[in-house]
N, C-alpha and C. Protein backbone atom coordinates (compact mmCIF):
# COMPACT_ATOMS: atom_id res chain seq x y z
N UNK A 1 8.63 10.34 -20.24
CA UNK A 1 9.60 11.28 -19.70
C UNK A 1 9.39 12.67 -20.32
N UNK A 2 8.89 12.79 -21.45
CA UNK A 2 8.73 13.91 -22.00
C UNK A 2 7.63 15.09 -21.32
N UNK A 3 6.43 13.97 -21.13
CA UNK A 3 5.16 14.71 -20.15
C UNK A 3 5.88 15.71 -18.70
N UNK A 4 6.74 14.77 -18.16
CA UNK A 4 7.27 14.57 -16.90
C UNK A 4 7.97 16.14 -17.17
N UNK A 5 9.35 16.12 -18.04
CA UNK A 5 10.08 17.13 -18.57
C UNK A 5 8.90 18.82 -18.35
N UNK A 6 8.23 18.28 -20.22
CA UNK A 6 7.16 19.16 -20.35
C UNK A 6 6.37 19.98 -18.74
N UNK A 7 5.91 18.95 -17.74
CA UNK A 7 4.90 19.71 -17.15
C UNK A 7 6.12 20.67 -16.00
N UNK A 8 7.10 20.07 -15.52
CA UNK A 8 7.97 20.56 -14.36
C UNK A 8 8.59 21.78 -15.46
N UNK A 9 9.14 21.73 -16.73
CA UNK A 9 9.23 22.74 -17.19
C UNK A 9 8.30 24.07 -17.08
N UNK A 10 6.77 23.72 -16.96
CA UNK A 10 5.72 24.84 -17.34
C UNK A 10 5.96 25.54 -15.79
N UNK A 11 5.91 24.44 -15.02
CA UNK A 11 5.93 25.10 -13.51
C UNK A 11 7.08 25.71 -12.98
N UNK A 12 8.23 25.88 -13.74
CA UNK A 12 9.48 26.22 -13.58
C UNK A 12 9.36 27.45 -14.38
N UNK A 13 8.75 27.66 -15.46
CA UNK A 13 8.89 29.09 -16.22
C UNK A 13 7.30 29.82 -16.08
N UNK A 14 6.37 29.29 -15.78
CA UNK A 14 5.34 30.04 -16.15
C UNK A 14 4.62 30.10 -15.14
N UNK A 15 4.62 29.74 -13.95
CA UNK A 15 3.59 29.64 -12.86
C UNK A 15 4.20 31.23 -11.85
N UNK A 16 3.56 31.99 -11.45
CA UNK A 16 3.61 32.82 -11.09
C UNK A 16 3.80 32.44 -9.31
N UNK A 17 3.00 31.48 -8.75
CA UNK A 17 3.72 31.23 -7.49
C UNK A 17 4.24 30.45 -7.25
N UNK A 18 4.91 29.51 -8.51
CA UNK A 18 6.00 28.39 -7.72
C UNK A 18 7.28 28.71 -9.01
N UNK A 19 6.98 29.09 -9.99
CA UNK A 19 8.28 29.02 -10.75
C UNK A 19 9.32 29.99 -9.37
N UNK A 20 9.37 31.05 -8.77
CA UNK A 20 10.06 31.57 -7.93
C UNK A 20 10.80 30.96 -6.95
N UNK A 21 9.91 29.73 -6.59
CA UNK A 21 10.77 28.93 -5.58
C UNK A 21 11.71 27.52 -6.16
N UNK A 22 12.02 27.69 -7.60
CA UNK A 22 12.57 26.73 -8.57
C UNK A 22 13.39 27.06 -8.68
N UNK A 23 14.76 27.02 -8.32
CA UNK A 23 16.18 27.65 -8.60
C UNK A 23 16.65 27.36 -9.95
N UNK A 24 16.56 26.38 -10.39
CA UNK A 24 17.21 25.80 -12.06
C UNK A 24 16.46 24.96 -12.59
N UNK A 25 16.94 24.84 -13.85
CA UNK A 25 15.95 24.10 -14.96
C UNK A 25 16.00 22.82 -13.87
N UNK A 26 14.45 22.18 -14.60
CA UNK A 26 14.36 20.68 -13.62
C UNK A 26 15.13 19.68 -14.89
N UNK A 27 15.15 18.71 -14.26
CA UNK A 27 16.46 18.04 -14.91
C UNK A 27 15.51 16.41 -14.79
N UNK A 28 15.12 15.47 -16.00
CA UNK A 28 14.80 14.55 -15.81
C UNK A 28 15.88 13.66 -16.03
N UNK A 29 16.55 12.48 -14.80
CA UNK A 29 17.32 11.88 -15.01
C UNK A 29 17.11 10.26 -15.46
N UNK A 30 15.77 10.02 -15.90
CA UNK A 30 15.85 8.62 -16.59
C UNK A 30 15.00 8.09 -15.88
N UNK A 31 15.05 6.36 -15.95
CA UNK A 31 14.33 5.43 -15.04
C UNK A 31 15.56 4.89 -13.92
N UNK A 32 14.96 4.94 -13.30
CA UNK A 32 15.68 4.75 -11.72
C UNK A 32 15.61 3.42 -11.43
N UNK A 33 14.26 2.62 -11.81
CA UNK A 33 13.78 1.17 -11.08
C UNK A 33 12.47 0.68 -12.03
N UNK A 34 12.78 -0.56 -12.56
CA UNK A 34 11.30 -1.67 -13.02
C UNK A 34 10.66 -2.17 -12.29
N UNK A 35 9.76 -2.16 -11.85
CA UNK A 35 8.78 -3.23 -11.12
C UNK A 35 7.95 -4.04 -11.73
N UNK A 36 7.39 -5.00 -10.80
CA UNK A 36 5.67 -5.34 -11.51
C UNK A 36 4.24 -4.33 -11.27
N UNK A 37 5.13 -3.04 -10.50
CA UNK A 37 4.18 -1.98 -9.92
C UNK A 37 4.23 -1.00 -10.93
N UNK A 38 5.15 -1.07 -12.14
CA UNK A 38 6.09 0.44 -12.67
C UNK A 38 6.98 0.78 -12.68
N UNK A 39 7.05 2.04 -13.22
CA UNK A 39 8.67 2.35 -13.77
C UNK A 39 8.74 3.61 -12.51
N UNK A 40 9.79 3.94 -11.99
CA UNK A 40 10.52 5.15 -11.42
C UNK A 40 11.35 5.59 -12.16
N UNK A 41 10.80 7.12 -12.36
CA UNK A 41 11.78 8.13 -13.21
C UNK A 41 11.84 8.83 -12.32
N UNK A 42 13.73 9.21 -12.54
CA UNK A 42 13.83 9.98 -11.58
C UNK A 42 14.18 11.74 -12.21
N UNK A 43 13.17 12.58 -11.31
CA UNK A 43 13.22 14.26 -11.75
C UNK A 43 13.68 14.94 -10.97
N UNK A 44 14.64 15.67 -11.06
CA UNK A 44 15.50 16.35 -9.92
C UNK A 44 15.02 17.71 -9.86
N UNK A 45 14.65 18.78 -9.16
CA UNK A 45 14.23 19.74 -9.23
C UNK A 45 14.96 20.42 -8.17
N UNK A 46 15.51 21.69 -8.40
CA UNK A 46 15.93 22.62 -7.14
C UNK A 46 15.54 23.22 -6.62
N UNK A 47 14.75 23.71 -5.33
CA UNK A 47 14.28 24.30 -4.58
C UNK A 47 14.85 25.51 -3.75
N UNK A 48 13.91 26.52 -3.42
CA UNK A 48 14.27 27.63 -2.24
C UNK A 48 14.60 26.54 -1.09
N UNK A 49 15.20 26.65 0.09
CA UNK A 49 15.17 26.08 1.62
C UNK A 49 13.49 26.05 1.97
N UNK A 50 13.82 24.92 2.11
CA UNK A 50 11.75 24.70 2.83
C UNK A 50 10.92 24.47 1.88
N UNK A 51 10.66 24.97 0.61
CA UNK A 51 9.84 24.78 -0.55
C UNK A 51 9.86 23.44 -1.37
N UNK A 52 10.73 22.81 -1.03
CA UNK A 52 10.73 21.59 -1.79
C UNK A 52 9.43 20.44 -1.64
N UNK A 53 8.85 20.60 -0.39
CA UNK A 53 7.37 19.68 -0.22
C UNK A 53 6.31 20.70 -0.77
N UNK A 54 6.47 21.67 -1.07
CA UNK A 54 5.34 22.35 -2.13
C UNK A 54 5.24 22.35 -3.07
N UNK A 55 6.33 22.48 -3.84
CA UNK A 55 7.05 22.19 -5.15
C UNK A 55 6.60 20.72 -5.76
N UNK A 56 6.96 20.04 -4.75
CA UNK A 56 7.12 18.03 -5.20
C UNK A 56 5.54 18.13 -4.97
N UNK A 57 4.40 18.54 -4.03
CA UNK A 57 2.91 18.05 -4.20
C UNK A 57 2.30 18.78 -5.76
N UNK A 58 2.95 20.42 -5.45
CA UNK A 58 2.29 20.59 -6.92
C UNK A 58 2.63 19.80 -7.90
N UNK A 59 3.84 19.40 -8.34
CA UNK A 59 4.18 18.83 -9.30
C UNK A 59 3.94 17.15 -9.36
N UNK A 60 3.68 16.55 -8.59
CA UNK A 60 2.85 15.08 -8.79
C UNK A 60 1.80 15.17 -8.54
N UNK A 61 0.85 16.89 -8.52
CA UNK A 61 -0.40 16.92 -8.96
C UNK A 61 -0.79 17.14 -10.55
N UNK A 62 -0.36 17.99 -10.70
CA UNK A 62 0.15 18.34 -12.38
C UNK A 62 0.62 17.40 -13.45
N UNK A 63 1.75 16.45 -13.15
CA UNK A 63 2.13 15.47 -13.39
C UNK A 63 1.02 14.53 -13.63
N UNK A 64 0.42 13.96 -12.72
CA UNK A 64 -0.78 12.61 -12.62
C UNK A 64 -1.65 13.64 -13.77
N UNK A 65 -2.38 14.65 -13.41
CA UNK A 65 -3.32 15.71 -14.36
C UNK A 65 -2.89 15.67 -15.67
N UNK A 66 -1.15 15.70 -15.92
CA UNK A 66 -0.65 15.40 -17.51
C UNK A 66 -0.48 14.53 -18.14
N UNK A 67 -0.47 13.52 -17.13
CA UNK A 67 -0.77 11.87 -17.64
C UNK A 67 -2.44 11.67 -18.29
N UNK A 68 -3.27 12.18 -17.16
CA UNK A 68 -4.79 11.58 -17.47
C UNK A 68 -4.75 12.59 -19.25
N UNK A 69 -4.71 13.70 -19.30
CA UNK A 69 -4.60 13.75 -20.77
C UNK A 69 -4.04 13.21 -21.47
N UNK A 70 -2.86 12.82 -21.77
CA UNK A 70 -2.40 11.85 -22.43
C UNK A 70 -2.65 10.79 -22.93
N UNK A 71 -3.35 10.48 -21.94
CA UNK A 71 -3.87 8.89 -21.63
C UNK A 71 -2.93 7.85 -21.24
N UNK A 72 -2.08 8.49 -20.65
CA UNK A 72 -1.17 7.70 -19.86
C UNK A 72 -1.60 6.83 -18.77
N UNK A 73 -1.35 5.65 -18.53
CA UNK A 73 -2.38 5.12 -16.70
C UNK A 73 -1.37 4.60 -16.08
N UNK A 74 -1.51 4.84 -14.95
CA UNK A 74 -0.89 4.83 -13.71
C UNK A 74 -0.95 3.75 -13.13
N UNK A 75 0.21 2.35 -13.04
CA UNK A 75 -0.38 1.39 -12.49
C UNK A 75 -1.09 0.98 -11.03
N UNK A 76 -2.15 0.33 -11.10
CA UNK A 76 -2.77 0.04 -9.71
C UNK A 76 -2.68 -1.31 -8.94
N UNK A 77 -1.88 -1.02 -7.93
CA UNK A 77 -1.45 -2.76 -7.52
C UNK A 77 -2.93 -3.29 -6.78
N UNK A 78 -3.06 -4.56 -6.72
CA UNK A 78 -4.36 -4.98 -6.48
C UNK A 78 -3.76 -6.63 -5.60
N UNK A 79 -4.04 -6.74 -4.83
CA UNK A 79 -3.57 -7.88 -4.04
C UNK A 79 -4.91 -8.74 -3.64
N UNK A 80 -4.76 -9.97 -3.81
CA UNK A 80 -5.85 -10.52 -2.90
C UNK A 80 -5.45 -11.31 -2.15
N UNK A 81 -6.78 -11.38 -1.10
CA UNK A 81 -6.47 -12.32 -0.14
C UNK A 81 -7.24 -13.45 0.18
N UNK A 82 -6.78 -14.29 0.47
CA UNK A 82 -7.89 -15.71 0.80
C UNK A 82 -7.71 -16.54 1.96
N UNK A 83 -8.69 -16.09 2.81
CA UNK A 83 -8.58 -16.70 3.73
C UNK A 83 -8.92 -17.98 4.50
N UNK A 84 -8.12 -19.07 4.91
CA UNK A 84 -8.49 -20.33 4.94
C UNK A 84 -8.93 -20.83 6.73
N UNK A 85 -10.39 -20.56 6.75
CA UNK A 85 -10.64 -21.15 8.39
C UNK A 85 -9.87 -21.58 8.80
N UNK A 86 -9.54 -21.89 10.30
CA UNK A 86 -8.51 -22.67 10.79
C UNK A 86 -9.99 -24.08 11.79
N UNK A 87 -9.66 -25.03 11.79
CA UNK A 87 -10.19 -26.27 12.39
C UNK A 87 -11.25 -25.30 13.89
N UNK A 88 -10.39 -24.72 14.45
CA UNK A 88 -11.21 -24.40 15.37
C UNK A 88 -11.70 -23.25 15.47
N UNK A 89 -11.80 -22.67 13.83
CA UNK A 89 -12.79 -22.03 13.57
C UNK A 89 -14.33 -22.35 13.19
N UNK A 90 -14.03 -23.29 12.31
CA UNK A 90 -15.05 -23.96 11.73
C UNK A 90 -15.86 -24.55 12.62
N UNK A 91 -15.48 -25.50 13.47
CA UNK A 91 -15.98 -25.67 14.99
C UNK A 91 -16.77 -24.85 15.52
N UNK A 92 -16.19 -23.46 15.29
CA UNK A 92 -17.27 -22.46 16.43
C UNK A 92 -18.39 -22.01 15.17
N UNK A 93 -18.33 -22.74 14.52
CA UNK A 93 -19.46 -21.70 13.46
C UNK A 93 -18.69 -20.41 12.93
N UNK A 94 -17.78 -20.06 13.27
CA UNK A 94 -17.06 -18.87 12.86
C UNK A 94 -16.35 -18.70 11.19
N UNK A 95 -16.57 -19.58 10.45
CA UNK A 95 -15.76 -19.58 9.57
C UNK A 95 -16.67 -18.38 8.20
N UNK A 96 -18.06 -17.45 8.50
CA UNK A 96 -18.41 -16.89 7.72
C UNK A 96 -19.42 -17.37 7.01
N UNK A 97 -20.16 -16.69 6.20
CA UNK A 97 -21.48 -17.19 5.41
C UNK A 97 -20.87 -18.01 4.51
N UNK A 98 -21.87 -19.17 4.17
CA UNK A 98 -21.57 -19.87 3.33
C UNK A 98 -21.37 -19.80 1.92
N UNK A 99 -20.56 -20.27 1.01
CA UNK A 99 -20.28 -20.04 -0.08
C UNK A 99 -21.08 -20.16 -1.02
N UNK A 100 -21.70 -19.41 -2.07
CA UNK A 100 -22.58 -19.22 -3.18
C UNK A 100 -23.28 -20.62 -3.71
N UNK A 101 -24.49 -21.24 -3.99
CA UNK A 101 -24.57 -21.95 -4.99
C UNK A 101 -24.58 -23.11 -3.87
């Protein structure tokens, strides 16, 4: 949370084309949600009208960029899948190259 704080702070006081469209200090309000994917923290930031999707890409570009220094990592969900012929697959020859070995 501190990174998080830290980087939306820099872009709120020091960036010459987006601190302007930042109305008030950004405000980190905690963890929002646990997963098996990660944590959600939630960062509230105030925006000009309309600027808020410029604002939010720079800043979960910056953000991810202040993590990789850190050495913070970002979890990566990874799913697999396995797929089981069905009878009248196997039948047609369709069921794929044969298995290794």
């Amino acid at each position: 949370m501190r990174v998080i704080k830290q980087t939306a702070d820099e872009l709120w006081r020091d960036d010459e084309e987006f601190a302007p469209l930042i109305l008030e200090e950004p405000e980190v309000w905690g963890v929002e949600a646990l997963s098996p994917n990660g944590v959600v923290v939630r960062l509230v930031v105030k925006t000009r009208p309309l600027e808020q999707w410029k604002v939010q890409r720079e800043l979960r570009a910056r953000i991810k960029a202040a993590f990789e220094r850190e050495g913070i990592e970002l979890p990566v969900t990874a799913q697999a899948v396995v797929l089981h012929p069905t009878a009248e697959l196997r039948a047609a020859g369709a069921d794929g190259p044969a298995p290794p070995g």
